[in-house]
Protein backbone atom coordinates (compact mmCIF):
# COMPACT_ATOMS: atom_id res chain seq x y z
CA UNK A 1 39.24 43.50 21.35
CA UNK A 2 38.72 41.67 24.62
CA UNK A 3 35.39 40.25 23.42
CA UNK A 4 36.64 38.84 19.91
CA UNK A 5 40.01 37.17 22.06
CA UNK A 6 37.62 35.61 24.51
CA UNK A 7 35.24 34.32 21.23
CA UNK A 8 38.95 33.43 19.81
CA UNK A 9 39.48 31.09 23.02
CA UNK A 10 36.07 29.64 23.02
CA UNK A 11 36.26 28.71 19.85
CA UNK A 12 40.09 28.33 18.86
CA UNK A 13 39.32 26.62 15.20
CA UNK A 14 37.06 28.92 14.25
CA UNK A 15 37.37 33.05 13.11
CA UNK A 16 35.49 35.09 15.51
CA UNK A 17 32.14 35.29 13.38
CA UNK A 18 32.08 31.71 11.81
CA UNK A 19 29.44 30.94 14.22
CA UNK A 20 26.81 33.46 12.33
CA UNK A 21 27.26 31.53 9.03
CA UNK A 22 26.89 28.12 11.17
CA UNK A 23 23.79 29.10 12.67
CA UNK A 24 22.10 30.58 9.63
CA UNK A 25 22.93 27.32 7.91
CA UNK A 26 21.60 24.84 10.69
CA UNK A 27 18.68 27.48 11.21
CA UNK A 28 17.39 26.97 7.52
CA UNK A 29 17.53 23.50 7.61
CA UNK A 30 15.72 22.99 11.03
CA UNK A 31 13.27 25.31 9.75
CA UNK A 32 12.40 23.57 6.75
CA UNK A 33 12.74 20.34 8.64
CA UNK A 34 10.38 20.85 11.45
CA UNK A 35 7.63 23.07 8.92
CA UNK A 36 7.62 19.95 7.45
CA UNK A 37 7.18 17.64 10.00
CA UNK A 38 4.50 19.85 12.11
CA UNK A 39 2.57 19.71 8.59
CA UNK A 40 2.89 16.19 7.98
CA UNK A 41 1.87 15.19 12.20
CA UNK A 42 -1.31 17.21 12.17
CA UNK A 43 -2.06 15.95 8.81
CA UNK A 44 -1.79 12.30 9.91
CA UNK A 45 -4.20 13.40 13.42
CA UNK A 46 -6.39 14.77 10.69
CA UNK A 47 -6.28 12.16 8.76
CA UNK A 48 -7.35 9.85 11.57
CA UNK A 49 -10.17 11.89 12.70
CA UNK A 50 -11.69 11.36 9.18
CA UNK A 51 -10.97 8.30 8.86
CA UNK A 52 -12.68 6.92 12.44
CA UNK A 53 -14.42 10.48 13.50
CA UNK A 54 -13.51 8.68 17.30
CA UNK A 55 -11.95 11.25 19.56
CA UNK A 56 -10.27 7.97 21.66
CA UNK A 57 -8.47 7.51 18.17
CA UNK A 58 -7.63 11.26 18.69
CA UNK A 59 -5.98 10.63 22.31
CA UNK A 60 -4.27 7.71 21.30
CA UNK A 61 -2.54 9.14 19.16
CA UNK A 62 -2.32 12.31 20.79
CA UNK A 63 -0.29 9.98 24.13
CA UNK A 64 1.75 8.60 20.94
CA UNK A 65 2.98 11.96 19.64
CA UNK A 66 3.91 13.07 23.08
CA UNK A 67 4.88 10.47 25.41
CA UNK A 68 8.36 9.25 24.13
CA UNK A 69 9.61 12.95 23.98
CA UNK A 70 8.23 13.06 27.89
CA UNK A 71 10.09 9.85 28.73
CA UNK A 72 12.78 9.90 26.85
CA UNK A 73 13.92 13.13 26.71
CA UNK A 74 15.15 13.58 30.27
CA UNK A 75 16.27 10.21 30.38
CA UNK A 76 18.51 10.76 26.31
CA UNK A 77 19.99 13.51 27.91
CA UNK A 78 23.42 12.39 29.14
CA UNK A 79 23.34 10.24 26.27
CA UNK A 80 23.18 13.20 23.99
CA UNK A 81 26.05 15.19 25.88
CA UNK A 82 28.53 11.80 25.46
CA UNK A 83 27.31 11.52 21.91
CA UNK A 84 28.75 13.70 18.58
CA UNK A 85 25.41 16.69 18.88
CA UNK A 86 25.95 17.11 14.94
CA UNK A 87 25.68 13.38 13.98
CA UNK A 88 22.55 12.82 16.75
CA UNK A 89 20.85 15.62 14.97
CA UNK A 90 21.40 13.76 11.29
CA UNK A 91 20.65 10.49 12.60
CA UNK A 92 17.52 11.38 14.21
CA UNK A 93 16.52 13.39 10.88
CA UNK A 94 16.94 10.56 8.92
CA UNK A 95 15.11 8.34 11.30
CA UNK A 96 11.91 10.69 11.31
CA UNK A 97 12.77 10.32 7.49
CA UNK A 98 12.84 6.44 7.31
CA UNK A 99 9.42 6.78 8.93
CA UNK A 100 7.62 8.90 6.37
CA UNK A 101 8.85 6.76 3.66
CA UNK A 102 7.55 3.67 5.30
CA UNK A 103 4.24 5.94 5.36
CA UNK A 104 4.06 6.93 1.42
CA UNK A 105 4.78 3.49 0.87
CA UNK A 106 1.32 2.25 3.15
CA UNK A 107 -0.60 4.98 1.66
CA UNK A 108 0.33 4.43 -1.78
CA UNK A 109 -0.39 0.76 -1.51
CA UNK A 110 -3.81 1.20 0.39
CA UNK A 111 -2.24 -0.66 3.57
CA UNK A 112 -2.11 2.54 5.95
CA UNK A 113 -4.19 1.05 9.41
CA UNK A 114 -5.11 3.14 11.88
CA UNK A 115 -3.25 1.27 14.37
CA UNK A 116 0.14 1.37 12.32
CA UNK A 117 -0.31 5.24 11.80
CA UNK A 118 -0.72 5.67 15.48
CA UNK A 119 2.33 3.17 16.24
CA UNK A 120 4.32 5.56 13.15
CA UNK A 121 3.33 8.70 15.34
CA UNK A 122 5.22 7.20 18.31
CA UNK A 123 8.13 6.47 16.39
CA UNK A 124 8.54 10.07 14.97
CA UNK A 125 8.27 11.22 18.74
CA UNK A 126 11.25 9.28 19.44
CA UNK A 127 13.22 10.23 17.17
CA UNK A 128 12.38 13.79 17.90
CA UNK A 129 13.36 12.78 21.32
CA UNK A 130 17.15 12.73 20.69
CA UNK A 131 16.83 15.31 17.96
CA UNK A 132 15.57 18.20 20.67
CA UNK A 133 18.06 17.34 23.28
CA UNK A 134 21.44 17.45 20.47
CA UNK A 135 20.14 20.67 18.83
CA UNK A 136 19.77 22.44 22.18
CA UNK A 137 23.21 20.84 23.53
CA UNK A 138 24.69 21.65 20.00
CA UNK A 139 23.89 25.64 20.11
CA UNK A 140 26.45 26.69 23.28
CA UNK A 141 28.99 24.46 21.10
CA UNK A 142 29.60 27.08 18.45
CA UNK A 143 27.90 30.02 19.76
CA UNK A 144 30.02 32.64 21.78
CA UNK A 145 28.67 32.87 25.55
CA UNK A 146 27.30 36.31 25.30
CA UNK A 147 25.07 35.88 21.97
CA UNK A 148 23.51 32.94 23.35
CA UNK A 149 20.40 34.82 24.42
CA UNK A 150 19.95 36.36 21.16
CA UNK A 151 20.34 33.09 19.12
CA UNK A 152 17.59 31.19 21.98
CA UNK A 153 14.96 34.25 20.89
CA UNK A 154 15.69 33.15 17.25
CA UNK A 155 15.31 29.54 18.06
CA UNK A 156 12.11 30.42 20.20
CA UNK A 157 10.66 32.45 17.60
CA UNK A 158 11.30 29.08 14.91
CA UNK A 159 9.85 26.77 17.67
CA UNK A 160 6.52 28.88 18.14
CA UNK A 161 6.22 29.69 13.96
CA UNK A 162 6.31 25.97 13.33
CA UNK A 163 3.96 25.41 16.14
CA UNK A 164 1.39 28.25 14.35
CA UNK A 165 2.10 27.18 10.78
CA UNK A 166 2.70 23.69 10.52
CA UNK A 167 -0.79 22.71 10.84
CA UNK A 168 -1.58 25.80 8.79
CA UNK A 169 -0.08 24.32 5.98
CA UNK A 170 -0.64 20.19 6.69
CA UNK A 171 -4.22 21.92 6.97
CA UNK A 172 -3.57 23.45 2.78
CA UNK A 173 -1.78 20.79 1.37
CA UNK A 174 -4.83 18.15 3.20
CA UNK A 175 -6.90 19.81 0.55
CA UNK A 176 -4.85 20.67 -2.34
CA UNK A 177 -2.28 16.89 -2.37
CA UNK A 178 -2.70 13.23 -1.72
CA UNK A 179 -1.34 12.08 1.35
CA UNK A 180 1.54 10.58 -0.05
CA UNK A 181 2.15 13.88 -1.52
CA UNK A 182 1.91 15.75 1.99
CA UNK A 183 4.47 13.35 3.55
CA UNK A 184 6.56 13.88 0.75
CA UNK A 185 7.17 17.32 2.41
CA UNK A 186 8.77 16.21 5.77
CA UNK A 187 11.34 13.44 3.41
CA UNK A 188 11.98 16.49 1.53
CA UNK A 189 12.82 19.00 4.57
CA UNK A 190 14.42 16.39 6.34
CA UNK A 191 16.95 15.59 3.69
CA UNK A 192 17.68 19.49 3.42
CA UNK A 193 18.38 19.89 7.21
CA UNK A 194 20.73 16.82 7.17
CA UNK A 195 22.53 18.51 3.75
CA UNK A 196 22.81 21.65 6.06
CA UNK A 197 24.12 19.67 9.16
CA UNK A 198 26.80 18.33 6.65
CA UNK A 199 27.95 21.92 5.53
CA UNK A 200 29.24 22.71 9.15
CA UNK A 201 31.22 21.48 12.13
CA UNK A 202 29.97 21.65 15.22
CA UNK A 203 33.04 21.30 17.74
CA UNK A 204 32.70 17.62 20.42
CA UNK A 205 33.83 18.47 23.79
C-alpha cells in the first residue's frame, strides 16, 4: 500500500498503473517509427554507394548522419527540459517526416543529387537530435521511480533491435520496392508514433 500511495503522489492525475498503458502506447509508436527510419537511413547510404561506389561519399554522409546528434544533443538538452517532452517528440517526428516527403518527391521526379541526399541525411540527424533528448526526459515523467530500470531495459532492448533490423529490412525492401516506396515506410511509422503521442499525456513539470 505504501508503494501504490507513493506512485499516487508522483503522479497525482493519474491511477497507479496508467503509466503501463502510456508506455505500451508510446513504445509501439517509437518502435514503428525508428524501424522505419533505421530502414530508410541505411537505404539512402546504400543507395549512395551504388550510385558513386566512392567510400568519401560514404563518410560524408556517414559525418552527416552523426554529427548534429553529437553537437546538438548536449547542447538541446536544457532546451528539451524547458520545452513540453510530448510535443518535442511530435514535432521532431514530423520534421524527420517533412524530410522523407521532400525525398519521394526528388526520387519520383529524377532530381535526387547526391549532394542533396547527403544535406537530407543531416537534417534527419537533427531532428533526431531533439527527438532522443524529449523521449529520454519524457520516460521519468510518467513512470513511477522504482520501474524505471525495467522500462530503460525495454527501451534498450528497442534501441539495439532497430539498430540490428533496420538495415535488415532497408536491406529487403532495397530489393523488393522503389525508393520512393522504401521512404514511404519512415512517413508511414512516423505518422503512427505521432497518432500514439496524441493518445496520451505526458505530465510538464
Amino acid at each position: 500500500m505504501e508503494q501504490r500511495g507513493s506512485d499516487l503522489q508522483t503522479h497525482p492525475s493519474h491511477p497507479p498503473d496508467s503509466w503501463r498503458r502510456t508506455f505500451a502506447i508510446i513504445f509501439s509508436g517509437q518502435a514503428f517509427s525508428l524501424l522505419g527510419s533505421s530502414a530508410v537511413n541505411f537505404a539512402l547510404v546504400w543507395w549512395l554507394a551504388v550510385e558513386t561506389g566512392s567510400t568519401a561519399i560514404l563518410a560524408y554522409a556517414s559525418i552527416a548522419a552523426i554529427l548534429p546528434q553529437g553537437l546538438l544533443g548536449p547542447l538541446g538538452g536544457p532546451f528539451v527540459d524547458r520545452w513540453d517532452r510530448r510535443l518535442t517528440m511530435i514535432f521532431a517526428d514530423l520534421f524527420i517526416a517533412l524530410t522523407s516527403a521532400a525525398l519521394i518527391v526528388m526520387f519520383a521526379l529524377g532530381s535526387a543529387s547526391v549532394g542533396v541526399v547527403i544535406a537530407i541525411i543531416g537534417l534527419r540527424s537533427l531532428g533526431a537530435a531533439f527527438h532522443t533528448p524529449a523521449s529520454q526526459a519524457a520516460v521519468p515523467m510518467y513512470v513511477p521511480a522504482d520501474q524505471l530500470m525495467r522500462v530503460a531495459g525495454w527501451n534498450y532492448f528497442l534501441g539495439s533491435g532497430v539498430a540490428m533490423a533496420g538495415p535488415v529490412l532497408g536491406a529487403f525492401l532495397m530489393g523488393v520496392a522503389p525508393m520512393t516506396a522504401v521512404i514511404a515506410i519512415d512517413i508511414g511509422g512516423a505518422l503512427l508514433a505521432v497518432g500514439t503521442l496524441l493518445l496520451v499525456r505526458i505530465p510538464h513539470p
